[in-house]
PDB file of N, CA and C in Angstrom:
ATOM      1  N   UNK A   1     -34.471  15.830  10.342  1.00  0.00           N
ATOM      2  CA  UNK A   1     -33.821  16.089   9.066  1.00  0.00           C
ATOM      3  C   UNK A   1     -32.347  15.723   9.182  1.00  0.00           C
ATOM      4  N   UNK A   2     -31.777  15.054   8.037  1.00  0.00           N
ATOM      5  CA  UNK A   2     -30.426  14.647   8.447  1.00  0.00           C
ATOM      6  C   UNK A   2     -29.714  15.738   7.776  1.00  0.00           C
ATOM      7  N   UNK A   3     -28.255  15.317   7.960  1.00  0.00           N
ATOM      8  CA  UNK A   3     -27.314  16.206   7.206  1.00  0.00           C
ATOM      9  C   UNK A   3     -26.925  16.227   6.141  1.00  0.00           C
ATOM     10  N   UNK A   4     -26.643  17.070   5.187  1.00  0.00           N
ATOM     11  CA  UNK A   4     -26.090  16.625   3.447  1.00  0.00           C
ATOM     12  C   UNK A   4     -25.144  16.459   4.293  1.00  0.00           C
ATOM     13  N   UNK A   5     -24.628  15.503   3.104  1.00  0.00           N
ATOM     14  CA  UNK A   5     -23.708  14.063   2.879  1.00  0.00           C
ATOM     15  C   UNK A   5     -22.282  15.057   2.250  1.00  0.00           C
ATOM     16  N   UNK A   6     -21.452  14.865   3.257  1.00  0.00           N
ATOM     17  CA  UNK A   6     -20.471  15.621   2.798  1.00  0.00           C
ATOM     18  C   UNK A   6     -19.114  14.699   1.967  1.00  0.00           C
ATOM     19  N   UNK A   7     -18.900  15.168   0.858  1.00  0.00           N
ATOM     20  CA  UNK A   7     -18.197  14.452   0.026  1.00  0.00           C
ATOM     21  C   UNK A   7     -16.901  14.494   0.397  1.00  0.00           C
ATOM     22  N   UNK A   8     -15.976  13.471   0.008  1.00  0.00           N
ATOM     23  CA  UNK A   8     -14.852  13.235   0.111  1.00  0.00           C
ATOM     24  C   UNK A   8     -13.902  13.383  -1.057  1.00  0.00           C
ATOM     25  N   UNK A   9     -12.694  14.015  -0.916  1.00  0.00           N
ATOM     26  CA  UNK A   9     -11.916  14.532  -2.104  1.00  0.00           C
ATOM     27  C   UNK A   9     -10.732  13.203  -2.140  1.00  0.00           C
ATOM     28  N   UNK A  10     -11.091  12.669  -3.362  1.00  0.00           N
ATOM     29  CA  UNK A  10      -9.677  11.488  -4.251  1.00  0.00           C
ATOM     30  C   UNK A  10      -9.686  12.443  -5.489  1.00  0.00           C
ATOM     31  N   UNK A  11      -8.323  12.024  -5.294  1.00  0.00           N
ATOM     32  CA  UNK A  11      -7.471  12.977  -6.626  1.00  0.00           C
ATOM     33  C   UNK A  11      -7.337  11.739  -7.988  1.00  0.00           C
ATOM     34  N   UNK A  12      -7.887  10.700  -7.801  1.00  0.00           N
ATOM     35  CA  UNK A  12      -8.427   9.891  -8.764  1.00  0.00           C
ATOM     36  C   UNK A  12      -8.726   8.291  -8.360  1.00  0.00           C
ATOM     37  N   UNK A  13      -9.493   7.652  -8.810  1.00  0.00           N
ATOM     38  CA  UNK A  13     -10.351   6.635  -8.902  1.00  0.00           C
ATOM     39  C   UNK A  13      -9.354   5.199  -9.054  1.00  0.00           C
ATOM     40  N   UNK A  14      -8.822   4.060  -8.108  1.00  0.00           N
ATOM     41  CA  UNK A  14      -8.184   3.395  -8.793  1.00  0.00           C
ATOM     42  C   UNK A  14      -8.002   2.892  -9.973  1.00  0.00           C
ATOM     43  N   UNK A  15      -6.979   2.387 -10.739  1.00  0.00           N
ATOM     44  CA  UNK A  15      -6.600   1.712 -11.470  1.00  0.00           C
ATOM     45  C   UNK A  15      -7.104   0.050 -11.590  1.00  0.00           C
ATOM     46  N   UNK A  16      -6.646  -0.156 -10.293  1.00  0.00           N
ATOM     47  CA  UNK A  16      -6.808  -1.208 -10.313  1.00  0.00           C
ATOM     48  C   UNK A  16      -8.059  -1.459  -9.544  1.00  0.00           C
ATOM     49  N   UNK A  17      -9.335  -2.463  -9.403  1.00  0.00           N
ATOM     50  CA  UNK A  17     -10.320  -2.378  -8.430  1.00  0.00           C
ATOM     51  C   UNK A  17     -10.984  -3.668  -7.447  1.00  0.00           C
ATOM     52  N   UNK A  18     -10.173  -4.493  -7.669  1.00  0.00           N
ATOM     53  CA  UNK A  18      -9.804  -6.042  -7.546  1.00  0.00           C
ATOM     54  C   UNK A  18      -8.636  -6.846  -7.425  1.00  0.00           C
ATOM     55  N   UNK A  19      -8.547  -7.468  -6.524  1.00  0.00           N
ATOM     56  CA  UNK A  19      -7.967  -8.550  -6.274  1.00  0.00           C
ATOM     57  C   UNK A  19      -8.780 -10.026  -5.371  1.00  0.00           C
ATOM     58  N   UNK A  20      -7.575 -10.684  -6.195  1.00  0.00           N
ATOM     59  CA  UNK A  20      -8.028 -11.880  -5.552  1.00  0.00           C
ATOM     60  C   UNK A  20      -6.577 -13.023  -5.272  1.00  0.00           C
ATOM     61  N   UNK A  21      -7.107 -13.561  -4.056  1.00  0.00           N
ATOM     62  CA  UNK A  21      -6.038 -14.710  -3.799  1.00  0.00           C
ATOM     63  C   UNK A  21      -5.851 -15.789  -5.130  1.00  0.00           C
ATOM     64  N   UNK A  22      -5.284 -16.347  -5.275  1.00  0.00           N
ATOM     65  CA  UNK A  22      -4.568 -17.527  -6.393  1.00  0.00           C
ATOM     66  C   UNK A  22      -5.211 -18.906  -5.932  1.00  0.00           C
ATOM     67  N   UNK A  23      -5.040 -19.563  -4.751  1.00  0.00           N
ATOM     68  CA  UNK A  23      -4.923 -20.294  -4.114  1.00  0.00           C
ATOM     69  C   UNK A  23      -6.622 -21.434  -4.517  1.00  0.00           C
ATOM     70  N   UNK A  24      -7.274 -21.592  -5.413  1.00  0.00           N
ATOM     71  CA  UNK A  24      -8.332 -22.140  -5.814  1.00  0.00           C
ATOM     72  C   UNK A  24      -9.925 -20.871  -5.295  1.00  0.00           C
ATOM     73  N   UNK A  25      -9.465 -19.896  -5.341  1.00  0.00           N
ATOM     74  CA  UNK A  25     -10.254 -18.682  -4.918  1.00  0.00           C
ATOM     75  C   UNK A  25     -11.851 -18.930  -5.936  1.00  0.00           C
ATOM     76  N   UNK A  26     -12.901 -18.979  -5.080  1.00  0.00           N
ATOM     77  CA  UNK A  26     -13.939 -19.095  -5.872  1.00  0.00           C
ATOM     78  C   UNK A  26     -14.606 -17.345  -5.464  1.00  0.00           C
ATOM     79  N   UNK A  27     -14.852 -16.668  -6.203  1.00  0.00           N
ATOM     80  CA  UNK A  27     -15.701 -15.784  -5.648  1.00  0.00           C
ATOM     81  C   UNK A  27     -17.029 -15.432  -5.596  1.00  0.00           C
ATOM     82  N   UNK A  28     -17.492 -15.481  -4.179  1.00  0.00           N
ATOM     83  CA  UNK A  28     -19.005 -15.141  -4.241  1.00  0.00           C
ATOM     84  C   UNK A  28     -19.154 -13.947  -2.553  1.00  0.00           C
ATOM     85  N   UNK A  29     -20.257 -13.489  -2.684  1.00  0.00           N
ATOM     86  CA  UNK A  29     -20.859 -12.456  -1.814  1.00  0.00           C
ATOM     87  C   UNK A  29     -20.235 -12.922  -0.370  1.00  0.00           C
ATOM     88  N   UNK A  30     -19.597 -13.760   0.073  1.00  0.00           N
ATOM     89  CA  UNK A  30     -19.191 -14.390   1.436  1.00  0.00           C
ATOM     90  C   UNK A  30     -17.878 -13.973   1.342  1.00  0.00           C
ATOM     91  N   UNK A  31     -17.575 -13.944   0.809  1.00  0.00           N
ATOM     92  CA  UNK A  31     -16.092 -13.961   0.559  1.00  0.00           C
ATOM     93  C   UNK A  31     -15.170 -12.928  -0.214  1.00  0.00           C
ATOM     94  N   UNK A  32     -16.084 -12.027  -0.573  1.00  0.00           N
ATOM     95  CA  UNK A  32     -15.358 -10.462  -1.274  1.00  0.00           C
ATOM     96  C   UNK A  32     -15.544  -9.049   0.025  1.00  0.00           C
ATOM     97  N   UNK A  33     -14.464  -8.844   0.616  1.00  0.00           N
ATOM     98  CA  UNK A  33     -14.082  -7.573   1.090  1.00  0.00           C
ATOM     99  C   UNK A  33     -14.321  -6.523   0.112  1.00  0.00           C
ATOM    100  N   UNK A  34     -15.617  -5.202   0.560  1.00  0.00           N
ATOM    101  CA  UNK A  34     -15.906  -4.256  -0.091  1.00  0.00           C
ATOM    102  C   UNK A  34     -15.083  -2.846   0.226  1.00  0.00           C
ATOM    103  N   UNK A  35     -14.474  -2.318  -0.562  1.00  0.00           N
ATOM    104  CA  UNK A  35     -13.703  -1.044   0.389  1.00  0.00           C
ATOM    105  C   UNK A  35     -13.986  -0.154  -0.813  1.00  0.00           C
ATOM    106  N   UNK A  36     -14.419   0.667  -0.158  1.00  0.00           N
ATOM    107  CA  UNK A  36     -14.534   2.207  -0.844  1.00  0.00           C
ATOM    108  C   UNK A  36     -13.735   3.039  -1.474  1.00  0.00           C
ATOM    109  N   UNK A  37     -14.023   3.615  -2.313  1.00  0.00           N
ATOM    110  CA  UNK A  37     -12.945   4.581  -2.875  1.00  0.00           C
ATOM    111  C   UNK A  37     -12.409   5.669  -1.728  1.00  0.00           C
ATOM    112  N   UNK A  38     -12.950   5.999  -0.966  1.00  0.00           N
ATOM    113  CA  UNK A  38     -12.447   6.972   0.157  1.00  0.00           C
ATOM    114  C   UNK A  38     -11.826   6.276   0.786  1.00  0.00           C
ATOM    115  N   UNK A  39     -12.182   5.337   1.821  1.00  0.00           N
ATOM    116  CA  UNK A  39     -11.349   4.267   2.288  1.00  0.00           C
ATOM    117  C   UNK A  39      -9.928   3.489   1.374  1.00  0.00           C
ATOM    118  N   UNK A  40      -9.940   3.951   0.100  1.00  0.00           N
ATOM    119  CA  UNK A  40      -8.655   3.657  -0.794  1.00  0.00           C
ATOM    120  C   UNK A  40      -7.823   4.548  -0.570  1.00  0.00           C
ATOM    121  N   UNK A  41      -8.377   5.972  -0.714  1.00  0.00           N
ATOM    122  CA  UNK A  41      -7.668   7.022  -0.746  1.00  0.00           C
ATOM    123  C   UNK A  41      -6.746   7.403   0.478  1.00  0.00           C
ATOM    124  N   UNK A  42      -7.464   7.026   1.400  1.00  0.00           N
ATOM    125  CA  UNK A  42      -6.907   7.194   2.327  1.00  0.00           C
ATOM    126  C   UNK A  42      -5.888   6.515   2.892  1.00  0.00           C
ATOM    127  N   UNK A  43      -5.658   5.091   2.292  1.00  0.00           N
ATOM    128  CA  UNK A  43      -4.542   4.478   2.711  1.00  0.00           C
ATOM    129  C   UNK A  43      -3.552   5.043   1.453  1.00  0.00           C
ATOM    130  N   UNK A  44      -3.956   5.013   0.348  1.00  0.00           N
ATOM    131  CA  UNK A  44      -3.070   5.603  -0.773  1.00  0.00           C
ATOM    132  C   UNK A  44      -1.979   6.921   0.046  1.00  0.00           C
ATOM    133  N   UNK A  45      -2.939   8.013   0.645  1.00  0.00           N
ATOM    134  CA  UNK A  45      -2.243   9.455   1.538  1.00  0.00           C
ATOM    135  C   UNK A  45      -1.190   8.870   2.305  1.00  0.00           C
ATOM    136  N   UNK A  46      -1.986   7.840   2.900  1.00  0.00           N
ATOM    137  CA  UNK A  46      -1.286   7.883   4.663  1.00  0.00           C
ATOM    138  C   UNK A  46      -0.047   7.117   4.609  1.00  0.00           C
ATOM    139  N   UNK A  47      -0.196   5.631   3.944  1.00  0.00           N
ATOM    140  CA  UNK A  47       0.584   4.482   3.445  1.00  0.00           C
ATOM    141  C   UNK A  47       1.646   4.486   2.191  1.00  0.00           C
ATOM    142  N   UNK A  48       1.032   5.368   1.359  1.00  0.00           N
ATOM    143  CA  UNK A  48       1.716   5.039   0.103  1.00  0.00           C
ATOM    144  C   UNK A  48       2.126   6.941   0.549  1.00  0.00           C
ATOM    145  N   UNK A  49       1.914   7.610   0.009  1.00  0.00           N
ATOM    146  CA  UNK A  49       2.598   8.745   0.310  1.00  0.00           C
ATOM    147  C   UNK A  49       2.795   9.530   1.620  1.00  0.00           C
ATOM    148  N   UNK A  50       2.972   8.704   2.690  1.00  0.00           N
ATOM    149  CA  UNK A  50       3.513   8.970   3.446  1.00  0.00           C
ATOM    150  C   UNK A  50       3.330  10.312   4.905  1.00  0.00           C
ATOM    151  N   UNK A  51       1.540  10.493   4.167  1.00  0.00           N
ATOM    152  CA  UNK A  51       1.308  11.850   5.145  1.00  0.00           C
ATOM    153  C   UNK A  51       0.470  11.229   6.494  1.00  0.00           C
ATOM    154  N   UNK A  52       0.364  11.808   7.009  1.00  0.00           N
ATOM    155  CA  UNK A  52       0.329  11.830   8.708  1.00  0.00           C
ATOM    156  C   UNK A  52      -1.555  12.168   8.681  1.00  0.00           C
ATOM    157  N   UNK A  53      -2.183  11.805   9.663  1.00  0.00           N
ATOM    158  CA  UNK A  53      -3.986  11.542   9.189  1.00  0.00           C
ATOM    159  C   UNK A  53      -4.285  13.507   9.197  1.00  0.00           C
ATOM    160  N   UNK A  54      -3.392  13.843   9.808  1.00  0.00           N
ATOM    161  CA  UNK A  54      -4.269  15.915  10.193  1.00  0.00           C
ATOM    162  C   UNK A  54      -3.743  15.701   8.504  1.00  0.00           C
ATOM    163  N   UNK A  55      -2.784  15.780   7.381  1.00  0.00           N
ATOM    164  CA  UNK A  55      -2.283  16.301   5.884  1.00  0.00           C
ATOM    165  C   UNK A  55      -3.425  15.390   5.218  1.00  0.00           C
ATOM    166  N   UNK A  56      -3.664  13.915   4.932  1.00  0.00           N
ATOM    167  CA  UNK A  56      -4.750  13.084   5.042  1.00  0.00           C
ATOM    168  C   UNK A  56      -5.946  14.011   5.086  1.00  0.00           C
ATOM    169  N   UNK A  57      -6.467  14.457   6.584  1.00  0.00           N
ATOM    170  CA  UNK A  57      -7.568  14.947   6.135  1.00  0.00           C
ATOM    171  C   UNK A  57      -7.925  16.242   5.371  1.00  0.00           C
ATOM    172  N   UNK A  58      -6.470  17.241   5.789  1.00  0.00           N
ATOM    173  CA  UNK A  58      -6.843  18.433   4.662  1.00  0.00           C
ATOM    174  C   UNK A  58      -6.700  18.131   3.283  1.00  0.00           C
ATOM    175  N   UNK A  59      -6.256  17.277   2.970  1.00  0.00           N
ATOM    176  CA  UNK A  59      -6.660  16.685   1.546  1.00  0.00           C
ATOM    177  C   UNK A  59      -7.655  16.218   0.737  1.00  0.00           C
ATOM    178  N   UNK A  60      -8.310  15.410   1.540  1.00  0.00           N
ATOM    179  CA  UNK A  60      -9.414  14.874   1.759  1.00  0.00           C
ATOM    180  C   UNK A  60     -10.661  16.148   1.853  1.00  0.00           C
ATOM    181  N   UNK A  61     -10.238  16.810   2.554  1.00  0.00           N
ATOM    182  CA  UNK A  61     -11.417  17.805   2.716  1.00  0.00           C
ATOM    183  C   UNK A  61     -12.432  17.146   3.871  1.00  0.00           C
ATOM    184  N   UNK A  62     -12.094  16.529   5.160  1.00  0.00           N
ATOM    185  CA  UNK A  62     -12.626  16.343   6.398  1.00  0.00           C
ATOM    186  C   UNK A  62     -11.808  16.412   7.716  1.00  0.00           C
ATOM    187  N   UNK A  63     -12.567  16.453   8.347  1.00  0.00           N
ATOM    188  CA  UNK A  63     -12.469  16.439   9.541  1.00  0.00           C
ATOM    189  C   UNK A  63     -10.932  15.602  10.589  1.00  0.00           C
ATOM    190  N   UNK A  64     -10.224  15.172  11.019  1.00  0.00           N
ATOM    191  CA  UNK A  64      -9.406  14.740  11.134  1.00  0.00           C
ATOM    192  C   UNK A  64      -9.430  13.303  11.807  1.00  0.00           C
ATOM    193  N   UNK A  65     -10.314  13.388  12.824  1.00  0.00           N
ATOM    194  CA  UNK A  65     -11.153  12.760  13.265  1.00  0.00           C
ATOM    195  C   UNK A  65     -11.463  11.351  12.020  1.00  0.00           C
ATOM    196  N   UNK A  66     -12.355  12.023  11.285  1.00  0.00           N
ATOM    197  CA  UNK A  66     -12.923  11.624  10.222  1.00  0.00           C
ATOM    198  C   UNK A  66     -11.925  10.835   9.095  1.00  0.00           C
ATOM    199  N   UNK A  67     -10.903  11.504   8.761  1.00  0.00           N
ATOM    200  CA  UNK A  67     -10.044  10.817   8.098  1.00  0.00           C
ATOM    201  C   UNK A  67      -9.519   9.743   8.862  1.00  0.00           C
ATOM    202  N   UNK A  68      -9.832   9.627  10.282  1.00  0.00           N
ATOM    203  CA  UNK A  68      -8.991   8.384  11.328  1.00  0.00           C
ATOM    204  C   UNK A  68      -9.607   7.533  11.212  1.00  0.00           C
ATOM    205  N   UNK A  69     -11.442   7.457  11.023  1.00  0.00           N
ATOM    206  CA  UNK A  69     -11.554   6.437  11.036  1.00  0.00           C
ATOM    207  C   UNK A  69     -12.216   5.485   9.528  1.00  0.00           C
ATOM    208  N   UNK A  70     -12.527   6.908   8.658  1.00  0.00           N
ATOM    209  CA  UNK A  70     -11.788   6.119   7.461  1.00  0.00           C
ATOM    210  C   UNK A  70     -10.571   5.078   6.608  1.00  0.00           C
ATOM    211  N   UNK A  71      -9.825   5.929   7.453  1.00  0.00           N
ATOM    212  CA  UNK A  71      -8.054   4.658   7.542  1.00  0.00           C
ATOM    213  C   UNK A  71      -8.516   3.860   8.269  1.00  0.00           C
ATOM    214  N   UNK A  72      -8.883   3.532   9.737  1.00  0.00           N
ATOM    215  CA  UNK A  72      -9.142   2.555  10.284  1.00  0.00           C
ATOM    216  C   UNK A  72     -10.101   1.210   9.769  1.00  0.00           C
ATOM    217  N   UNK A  73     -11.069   1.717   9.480  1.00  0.00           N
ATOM    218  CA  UNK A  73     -12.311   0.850   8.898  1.00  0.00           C
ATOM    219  C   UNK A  73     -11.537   0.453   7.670  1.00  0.00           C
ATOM    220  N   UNK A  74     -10.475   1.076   6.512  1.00  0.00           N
ATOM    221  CA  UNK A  74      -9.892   0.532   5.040  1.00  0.00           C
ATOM    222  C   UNK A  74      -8.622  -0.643   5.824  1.00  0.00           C
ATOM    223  N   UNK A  75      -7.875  -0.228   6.746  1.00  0.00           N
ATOM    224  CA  UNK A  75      -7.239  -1.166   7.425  1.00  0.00           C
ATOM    225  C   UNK A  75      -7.295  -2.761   7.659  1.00  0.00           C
ATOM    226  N   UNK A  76      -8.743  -2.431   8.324  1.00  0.00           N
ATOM    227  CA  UNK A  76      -9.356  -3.570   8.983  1.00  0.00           C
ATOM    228  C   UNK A  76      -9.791  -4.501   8.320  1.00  0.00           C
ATOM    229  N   UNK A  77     -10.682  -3.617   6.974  1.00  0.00           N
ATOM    230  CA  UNK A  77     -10.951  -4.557   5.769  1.00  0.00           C
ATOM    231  C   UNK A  77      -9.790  -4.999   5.051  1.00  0.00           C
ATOM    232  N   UNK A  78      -8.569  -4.581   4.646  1.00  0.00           N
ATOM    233  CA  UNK A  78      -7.083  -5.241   4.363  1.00  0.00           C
ATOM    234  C   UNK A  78      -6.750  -6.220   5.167  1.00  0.00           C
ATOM    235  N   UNK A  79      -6.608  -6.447   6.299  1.00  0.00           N
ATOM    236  CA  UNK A  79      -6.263  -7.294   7.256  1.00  0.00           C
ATOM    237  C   UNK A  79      -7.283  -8.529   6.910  1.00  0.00           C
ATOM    238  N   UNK A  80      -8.850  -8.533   6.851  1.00  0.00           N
ATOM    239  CA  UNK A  80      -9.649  -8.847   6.822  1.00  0.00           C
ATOM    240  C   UNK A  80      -9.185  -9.939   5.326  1.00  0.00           C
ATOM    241  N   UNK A  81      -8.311  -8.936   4.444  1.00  0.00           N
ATOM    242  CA  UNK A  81      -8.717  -9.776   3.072  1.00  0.00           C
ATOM    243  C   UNK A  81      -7.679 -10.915   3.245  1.00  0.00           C
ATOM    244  N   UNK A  82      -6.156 -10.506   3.659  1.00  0.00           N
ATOM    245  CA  UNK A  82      -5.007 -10.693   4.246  1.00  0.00           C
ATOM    246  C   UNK A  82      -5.018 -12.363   4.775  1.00  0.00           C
ATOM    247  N   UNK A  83      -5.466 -11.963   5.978  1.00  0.00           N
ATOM    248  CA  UNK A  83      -5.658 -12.995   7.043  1.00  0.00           C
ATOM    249  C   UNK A  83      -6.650 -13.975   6.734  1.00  0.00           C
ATOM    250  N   UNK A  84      -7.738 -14.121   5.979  1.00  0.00           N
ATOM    251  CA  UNK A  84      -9.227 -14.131   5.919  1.00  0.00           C
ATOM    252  C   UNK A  84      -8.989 -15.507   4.320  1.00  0.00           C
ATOM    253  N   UNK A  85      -7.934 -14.833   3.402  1.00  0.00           N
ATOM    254  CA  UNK A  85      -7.659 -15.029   2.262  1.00  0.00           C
ATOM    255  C   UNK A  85      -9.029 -15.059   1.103  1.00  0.00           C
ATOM    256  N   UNK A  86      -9.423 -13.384   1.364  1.00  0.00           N
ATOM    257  CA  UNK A  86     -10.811 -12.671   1.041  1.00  0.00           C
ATOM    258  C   UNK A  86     -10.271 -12.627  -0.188  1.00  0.00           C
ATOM    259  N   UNK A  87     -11.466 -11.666  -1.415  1.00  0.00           N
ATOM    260  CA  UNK A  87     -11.313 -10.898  -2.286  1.00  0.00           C
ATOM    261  C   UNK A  87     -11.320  -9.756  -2.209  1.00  0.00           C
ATOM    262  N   UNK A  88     -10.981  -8.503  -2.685  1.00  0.00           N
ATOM    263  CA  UNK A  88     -11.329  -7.242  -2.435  1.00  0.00           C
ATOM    264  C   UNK A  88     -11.105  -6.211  -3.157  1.00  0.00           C
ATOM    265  N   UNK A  89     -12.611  -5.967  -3.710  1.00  0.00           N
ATOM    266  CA  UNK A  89     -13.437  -5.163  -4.815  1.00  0.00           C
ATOM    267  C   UNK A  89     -13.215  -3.516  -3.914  1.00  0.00           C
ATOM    268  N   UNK A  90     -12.835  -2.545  -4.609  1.00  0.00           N
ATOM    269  CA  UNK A  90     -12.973  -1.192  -4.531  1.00  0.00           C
ATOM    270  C   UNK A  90     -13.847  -0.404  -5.246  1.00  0.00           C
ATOM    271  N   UNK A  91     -14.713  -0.179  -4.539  1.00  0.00           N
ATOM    272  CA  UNK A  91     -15.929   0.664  -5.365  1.00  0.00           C
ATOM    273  C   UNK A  91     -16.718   1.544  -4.417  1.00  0.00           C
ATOM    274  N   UNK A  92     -17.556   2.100  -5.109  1.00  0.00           N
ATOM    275  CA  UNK A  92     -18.272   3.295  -4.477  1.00  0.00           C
ATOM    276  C   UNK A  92     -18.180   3.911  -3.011  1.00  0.00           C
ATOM    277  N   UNK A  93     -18.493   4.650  -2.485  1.00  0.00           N
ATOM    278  CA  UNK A  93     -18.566   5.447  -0.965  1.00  0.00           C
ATOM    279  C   UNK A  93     -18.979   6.906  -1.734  1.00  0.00           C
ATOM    280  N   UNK A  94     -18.744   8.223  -0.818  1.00  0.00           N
ATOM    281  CA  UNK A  94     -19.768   9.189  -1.237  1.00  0.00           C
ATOM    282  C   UNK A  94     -18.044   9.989  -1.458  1.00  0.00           C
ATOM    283  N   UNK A  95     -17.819  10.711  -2.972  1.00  0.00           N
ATOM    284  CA  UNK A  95     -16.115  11.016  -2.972  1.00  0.00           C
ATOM    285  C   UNK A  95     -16.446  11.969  -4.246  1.00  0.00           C
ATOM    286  N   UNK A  96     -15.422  13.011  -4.338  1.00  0.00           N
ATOM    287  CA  UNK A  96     -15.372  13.872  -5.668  1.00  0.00           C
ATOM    288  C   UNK A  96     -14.405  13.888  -6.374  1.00  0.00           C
ATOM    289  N   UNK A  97     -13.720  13.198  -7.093  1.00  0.00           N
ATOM    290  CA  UNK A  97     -13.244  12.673  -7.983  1.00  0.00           C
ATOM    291  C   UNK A  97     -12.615  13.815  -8.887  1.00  0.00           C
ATOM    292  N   UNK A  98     -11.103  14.299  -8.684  1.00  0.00           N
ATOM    293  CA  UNK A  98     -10.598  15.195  -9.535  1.00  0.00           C
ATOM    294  C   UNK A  98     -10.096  15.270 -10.784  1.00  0.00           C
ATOM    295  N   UNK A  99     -10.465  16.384 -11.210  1.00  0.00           N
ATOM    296  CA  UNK A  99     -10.283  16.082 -12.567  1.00  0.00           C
ATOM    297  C   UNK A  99     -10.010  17.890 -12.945  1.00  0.00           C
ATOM    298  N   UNK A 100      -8.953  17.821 -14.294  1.00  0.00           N
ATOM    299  CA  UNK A 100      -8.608  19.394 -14.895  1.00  0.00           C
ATOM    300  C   UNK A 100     -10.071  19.790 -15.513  1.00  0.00           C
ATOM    301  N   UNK A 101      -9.744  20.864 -14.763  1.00  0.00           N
ATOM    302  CA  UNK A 101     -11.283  21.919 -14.441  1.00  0.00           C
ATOM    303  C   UNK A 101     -10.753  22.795 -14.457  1.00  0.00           C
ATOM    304  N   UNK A 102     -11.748  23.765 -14.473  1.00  0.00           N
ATOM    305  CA  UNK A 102     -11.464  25.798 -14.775  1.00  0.00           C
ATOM    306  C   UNK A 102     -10.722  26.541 -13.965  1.00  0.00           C
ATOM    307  N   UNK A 103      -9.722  27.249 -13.490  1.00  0.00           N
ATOM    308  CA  UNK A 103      -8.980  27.735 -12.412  1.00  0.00           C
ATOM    309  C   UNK A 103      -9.652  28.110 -11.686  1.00  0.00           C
ATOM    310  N   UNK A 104      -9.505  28.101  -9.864  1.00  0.00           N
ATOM    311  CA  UNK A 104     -10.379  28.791  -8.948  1.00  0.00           C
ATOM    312  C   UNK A 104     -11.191  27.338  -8.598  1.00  0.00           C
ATOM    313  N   UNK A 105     -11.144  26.197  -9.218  1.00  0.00           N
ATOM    314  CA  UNK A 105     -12.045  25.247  -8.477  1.00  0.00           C
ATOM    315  C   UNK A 105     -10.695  24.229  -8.559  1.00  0.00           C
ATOM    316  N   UNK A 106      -9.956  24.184  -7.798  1.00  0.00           N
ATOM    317  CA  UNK A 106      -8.661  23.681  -7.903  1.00  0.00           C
ATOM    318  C   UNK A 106      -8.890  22.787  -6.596  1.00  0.00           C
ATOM    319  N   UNK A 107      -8.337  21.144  -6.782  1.00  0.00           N
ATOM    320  CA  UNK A 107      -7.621  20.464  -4.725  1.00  0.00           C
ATOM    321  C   UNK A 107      -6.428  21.260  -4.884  1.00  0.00           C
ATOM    322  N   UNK A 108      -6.433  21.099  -3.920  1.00  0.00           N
ATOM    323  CA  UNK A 108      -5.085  21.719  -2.869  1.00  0.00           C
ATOM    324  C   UNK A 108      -4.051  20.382  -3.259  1.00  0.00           C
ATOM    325  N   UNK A 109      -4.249  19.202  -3.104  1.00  0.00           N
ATOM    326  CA  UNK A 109      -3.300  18.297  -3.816  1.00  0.00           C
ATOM    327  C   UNK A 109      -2.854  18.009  -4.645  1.00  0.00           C
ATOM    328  N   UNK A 110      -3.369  18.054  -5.700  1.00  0.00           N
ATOM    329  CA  UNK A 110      -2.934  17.591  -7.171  1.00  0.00           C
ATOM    330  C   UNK A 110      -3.317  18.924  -8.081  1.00  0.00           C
ATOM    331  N   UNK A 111      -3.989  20.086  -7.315  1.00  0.00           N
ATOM    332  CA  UNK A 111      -4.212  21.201  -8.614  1.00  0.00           C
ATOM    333  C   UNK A 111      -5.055  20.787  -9.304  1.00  0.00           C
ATOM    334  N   UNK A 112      -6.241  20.035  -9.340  1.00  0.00           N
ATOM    335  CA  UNK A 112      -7.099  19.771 -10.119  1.00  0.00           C
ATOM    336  C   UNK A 112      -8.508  20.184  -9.809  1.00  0.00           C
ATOM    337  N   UNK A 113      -9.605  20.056 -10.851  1.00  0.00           N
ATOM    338  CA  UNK A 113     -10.967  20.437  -9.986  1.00  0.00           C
ATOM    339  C   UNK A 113     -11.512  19.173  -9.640  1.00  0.00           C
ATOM    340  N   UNK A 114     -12.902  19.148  -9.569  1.00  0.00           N
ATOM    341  CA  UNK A 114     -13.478  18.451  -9.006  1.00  0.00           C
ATOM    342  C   UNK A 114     -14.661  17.789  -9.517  1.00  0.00           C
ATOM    343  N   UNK A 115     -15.385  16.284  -9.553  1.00  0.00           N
ATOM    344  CA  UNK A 115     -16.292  16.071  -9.901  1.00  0.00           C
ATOM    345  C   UNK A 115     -16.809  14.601  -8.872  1.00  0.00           C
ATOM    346  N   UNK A 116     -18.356  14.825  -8.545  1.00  0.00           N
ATOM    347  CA  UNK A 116     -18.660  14.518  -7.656  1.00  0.00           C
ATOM    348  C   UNK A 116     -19.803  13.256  -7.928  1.00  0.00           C
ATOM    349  N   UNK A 117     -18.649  11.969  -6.967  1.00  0.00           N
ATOM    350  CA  UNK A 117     -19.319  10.372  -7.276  1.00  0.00           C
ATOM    351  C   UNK A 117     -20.287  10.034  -5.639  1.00  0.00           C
ATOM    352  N   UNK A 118     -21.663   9.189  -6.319  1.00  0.00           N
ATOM    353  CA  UNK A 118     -22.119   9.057  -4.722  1.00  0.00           C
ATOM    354  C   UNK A 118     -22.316   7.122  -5.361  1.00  0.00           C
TER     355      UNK A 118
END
């Protein structure tokens, strides 16, 4: 028997969910870098606001561990798009998605509740 699938907390869903190089970019299945909304989030924490992977993962709501190699694996695929001159689509992974909800079901980050994407 395996384990329920423990969800991951983003305090919201990008904006943006795509990019692509300029450069005569054709896109097909060879050539689009897939990165997850958790794997977004997590560079969003670490990169863009500046927290350290232990604040990262209590945000997140995992393990610390866990948040390391979430950043790592979203990294690799950046580098990947970077170097590679990939595309790279942000979509699905297993994440709960916050949103203003009833008091008492609050993140710890943004004060919001919660609703849950697989």
């Amino acid at each position: 028997m395996s384990r329920p699938r423990k969800y991951r907390r983003v305090c919201q869903e990008p904006q943006v969910t795509s990019f692509s190089p300029t450069n005569n970019f054709i896109p097909n299945n060879n050539n689009i870098i897939h990165l997850s909304v958790d794997e977004y989030e997590a560079i969003r924490l670490i990169d863009y606001e500046g927290m350290n992977q232990e604040e990262c993962a209590n945000h997140m709501e995992v393990a610390r561990t866990t948040a390391q190699k979430v950043y790592n694996e979203a990294r690799k695929k950046i580098a990947m798009m970077l170097i590679d001159g990939r595309g790279l689509n942000i979509q699905g992974g297993s994440y709960m998605v916050c949103q203003e909800s009833r008091p008492g079901n609050r993140c710890r980050g943004c004060g919001r509740g919660n609703n849950k994407k697989d």
